[in-house]
N, C-alpha and C. Protein backbone atom coordinates (compact mmCIF):
# COMPACT_ATOMS: atom_id res chain seq x y z
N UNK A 1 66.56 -102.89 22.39
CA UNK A 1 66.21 -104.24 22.72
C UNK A 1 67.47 -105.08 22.62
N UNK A 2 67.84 -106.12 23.69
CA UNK A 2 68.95 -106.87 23.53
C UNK A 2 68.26 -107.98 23.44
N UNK A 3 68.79 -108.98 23.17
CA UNK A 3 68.82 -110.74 22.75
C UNK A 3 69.69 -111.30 23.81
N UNK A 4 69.32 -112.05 24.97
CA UNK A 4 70.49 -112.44 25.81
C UNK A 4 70.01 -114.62 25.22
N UNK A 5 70.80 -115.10 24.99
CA UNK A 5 70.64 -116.23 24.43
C UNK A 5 70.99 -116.75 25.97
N UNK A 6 70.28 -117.70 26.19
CA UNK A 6 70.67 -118.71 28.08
C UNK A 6 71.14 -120.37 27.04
N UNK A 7 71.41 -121.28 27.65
CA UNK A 7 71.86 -122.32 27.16
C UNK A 7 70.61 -123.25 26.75
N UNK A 8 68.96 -122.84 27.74
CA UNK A 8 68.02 -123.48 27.37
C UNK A 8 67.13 -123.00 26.20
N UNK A 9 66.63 -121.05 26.76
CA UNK A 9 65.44 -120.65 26.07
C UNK A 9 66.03 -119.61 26.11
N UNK A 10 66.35 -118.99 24.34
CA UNK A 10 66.58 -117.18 24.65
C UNK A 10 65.64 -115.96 24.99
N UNK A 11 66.27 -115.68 25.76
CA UNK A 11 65.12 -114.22 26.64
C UNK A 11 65.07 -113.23 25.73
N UNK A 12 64.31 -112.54 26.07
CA UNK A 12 64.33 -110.59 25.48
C UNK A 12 64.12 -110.02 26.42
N UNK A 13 65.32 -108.86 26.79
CA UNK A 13 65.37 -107.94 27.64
C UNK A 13 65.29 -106.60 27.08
N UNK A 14 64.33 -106.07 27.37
CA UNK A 14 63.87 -104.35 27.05
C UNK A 14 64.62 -103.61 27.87
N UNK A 15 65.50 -102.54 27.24
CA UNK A 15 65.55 -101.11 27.75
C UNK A 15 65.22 -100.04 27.40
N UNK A 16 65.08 -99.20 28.89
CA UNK A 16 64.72 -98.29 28.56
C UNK A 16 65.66 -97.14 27.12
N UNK A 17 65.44 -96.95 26.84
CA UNK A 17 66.14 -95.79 25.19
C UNK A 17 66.45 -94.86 25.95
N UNK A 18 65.51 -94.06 27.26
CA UNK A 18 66.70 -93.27 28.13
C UNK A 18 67.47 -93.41 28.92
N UNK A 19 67.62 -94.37 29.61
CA UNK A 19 68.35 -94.96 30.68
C UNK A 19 69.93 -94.91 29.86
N UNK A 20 69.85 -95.55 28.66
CA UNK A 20 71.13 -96.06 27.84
C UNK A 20 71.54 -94.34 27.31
N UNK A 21 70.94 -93.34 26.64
CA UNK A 21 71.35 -92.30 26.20
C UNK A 21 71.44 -90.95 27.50
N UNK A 22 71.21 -91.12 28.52
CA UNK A 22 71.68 -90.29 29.38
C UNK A 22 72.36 -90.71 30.08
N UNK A 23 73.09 -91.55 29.96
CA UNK A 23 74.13 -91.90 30.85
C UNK A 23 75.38 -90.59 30.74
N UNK A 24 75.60 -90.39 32.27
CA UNK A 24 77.33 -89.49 31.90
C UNK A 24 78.23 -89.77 31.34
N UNK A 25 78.78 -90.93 31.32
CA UNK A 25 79.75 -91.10 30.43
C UNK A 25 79.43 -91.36 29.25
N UNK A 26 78.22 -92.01 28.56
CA UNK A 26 77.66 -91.11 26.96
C UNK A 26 77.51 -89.51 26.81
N UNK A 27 77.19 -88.94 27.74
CA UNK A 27 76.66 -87.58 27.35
C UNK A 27 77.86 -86.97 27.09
N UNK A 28 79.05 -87.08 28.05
CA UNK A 28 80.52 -86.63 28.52
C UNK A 28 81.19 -86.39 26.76
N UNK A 29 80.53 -87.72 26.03
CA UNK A 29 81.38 -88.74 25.06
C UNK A 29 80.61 -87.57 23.73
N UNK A 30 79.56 -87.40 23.77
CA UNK A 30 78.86 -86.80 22.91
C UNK A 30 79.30 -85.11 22.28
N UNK A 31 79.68 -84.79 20.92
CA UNK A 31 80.28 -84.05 20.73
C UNK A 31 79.10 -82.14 21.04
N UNK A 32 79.93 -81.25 21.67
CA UNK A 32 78.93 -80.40 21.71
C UNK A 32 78.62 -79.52 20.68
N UNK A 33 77.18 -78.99 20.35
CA UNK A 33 77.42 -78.09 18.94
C UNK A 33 77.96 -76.23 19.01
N UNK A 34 78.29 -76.09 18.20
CA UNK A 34 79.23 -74.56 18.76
C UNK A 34 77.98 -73.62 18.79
N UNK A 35 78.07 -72.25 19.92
CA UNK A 35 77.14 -71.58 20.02
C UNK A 35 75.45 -71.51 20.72
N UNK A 36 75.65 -73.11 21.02
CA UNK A 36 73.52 -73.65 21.36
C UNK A 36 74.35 -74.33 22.72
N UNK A 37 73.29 -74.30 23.19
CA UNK A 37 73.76 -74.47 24.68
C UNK A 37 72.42 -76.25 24.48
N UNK A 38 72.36 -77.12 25.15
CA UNK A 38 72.00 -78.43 25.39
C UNK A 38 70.00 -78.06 25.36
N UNK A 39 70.12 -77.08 26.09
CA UNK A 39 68.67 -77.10 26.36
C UNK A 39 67.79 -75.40 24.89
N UNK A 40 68.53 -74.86 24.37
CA UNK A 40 67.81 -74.49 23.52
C UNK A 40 67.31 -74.89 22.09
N UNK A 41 66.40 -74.58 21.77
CA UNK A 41 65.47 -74.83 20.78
C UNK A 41 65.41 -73.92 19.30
N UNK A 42 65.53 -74.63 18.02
CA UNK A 42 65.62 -73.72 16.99
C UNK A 42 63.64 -72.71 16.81
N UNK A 43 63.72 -72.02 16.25
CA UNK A 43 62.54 -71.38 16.35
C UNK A 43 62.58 -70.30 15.14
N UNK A 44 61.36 -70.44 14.15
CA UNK A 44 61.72 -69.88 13.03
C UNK A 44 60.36 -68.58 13.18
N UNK A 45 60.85 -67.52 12.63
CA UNK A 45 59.78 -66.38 12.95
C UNK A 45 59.42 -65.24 11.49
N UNK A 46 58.53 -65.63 10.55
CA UNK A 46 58.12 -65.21 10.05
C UNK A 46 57.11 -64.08 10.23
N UNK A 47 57.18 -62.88 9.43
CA UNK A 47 56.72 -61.65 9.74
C UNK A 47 55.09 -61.51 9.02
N UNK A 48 54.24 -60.96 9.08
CA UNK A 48 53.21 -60.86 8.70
C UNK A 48 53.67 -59.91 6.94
N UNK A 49 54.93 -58.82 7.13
CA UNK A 49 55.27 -58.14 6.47
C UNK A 49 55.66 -58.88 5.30
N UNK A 50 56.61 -59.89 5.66
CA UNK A 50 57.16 -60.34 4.43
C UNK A 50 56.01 -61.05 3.75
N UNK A 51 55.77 -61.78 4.63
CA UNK A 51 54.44 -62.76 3.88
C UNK A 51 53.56 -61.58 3.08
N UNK A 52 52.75 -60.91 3.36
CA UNK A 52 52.55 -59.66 2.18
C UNK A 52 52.95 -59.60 1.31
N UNK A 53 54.48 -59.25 1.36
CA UNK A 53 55.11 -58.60 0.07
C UNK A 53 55.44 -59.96 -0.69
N UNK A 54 55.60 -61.18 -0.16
CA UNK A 54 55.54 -62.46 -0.99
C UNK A 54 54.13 -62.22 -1.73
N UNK A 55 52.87 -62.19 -1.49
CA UNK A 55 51.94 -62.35 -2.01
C UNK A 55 51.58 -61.53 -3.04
N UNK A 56 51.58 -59.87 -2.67
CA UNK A 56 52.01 -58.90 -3.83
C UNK A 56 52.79 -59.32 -4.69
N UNK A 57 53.99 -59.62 -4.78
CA UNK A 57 54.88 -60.05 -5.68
C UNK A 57 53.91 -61.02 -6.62
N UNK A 58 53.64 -62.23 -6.06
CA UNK A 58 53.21 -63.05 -6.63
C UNK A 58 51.92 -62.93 -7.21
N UNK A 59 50.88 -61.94 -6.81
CA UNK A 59 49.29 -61.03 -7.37
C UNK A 59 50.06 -60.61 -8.60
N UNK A 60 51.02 -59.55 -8.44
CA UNK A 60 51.16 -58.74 -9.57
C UNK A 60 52.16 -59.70 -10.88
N UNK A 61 52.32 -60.58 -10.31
CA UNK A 61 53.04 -61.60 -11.67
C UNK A 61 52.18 -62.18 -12.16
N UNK A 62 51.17 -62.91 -11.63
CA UNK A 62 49.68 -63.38 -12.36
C UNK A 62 49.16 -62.44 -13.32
N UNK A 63 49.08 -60.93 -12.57
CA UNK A 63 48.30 -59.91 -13.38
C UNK A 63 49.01 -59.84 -14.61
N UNK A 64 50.10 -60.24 -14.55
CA UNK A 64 50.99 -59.42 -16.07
C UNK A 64 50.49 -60.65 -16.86
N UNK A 65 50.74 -61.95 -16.59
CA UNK A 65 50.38 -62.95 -17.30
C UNK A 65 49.34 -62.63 -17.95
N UNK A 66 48.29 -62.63 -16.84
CA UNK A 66 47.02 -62.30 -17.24
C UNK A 66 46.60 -61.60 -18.49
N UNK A 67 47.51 -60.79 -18.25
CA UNK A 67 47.08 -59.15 -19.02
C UNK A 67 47.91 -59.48 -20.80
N UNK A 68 49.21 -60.12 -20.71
CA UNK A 68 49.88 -60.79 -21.95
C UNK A 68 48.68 -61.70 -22.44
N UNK A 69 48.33 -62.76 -22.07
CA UNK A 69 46.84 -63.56 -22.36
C UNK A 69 45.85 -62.47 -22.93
N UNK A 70 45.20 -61.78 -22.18
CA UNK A 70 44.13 -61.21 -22.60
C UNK A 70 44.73 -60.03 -24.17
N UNK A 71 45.95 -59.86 -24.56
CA UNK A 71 46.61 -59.13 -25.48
C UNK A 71 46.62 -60.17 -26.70
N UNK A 72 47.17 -61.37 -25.98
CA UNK A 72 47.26 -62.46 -27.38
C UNK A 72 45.94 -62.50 -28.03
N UNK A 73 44.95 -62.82 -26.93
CA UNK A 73 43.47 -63.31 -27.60
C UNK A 73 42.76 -62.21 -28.36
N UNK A 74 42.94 -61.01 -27.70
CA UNK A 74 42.33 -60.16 -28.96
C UNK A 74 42.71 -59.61 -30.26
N UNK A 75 43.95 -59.93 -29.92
CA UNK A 75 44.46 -59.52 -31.30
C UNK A 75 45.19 -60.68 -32.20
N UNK A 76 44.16 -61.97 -31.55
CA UNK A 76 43.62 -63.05 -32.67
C UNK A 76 45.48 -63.73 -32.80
N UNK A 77 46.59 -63.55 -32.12
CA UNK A 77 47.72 -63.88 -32.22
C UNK A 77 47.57 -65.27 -31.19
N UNK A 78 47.04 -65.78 -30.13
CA UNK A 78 46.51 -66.87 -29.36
C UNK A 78 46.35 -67.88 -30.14
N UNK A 79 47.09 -69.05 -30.29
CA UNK A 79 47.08 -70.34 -30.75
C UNK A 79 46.55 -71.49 -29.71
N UNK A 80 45.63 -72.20 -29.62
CA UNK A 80 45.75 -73.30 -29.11
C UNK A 80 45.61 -74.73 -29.34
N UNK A 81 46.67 -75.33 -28.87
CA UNK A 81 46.97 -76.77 -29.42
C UNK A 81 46.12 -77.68 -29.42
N UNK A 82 45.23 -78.13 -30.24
CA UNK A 82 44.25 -78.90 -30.06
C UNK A 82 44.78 -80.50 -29.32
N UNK A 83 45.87 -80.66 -29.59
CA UNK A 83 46.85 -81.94 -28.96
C UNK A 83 46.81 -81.54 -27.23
N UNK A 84 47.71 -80.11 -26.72
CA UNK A 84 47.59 -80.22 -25.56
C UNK A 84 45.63 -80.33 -24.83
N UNK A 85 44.59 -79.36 -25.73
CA UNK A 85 43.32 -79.71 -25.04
C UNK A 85 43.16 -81.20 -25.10
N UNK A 86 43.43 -81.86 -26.20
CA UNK A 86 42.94 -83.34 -25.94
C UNK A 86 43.92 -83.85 -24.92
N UNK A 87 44.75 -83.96 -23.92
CA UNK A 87 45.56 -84.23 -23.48
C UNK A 87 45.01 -83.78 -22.40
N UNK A 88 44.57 -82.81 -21.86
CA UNK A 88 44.04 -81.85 -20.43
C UNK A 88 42.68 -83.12 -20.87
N UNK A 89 41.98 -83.38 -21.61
CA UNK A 89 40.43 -83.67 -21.44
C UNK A 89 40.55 -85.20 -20.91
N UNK A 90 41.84 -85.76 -21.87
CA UNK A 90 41.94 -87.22 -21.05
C UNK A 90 42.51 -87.33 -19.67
N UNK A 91 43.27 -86.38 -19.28
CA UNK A 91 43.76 -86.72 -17.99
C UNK A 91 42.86 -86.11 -17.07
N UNK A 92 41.71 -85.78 -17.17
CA UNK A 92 40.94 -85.19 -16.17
C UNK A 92 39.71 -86.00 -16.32
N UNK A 93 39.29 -87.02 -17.78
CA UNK A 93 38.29 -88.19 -17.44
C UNK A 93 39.36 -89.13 -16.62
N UNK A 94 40.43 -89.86 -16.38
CA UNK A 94 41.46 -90.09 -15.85
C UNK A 94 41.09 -90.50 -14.32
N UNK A 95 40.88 -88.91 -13.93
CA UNK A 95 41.28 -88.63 -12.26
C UNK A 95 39.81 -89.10 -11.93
């Protein structure tokens, strides 16, 4: 958008945003990037495979947790902070 001020009433003149950025001697002026040519596109391609083995990974790290938890509590070594439960009970009347 330009502002052209006249001596009586200032105007507003709209341009177009492409008219001004495709011009040749902007484009000419514009630095090129190494390797990508003007008209290609980045494109990211994730495998069904990896995503799997992300998820395995991440199943079998829960399970160990899990399984350390279920070790503490039976063998009565499991402490819990009566400070952090009151703390979980207020921030969830809270929400």
């Amino acid at each position: 958008m330009k502002i052209v001020t006249e001596p009586q009433q200032p105007t507003i003149v709209q341009q177009n945003i492409d008219s001004r950025v495709n011009k040749p001697e902007l484009v000419a002026a514009r630095p090129k990037r190494a390797g990508k040519s003007s008209e290609s596109k980045d494109v990211v391609d994730i495998s069904v495979s990896s995503v799997e083995t992300e998820l395995k990974t991440r199943e079998a790290e829960q399970a160990k947790r899990v399984q350390a938890l279920k070790e503490l509590i039976e063998s009565g070594e499991y402490k819990v902070s009566s400070r952090a439960v009151a703390e979980k009970m207020l921030a969830g009347s809270r929400s």
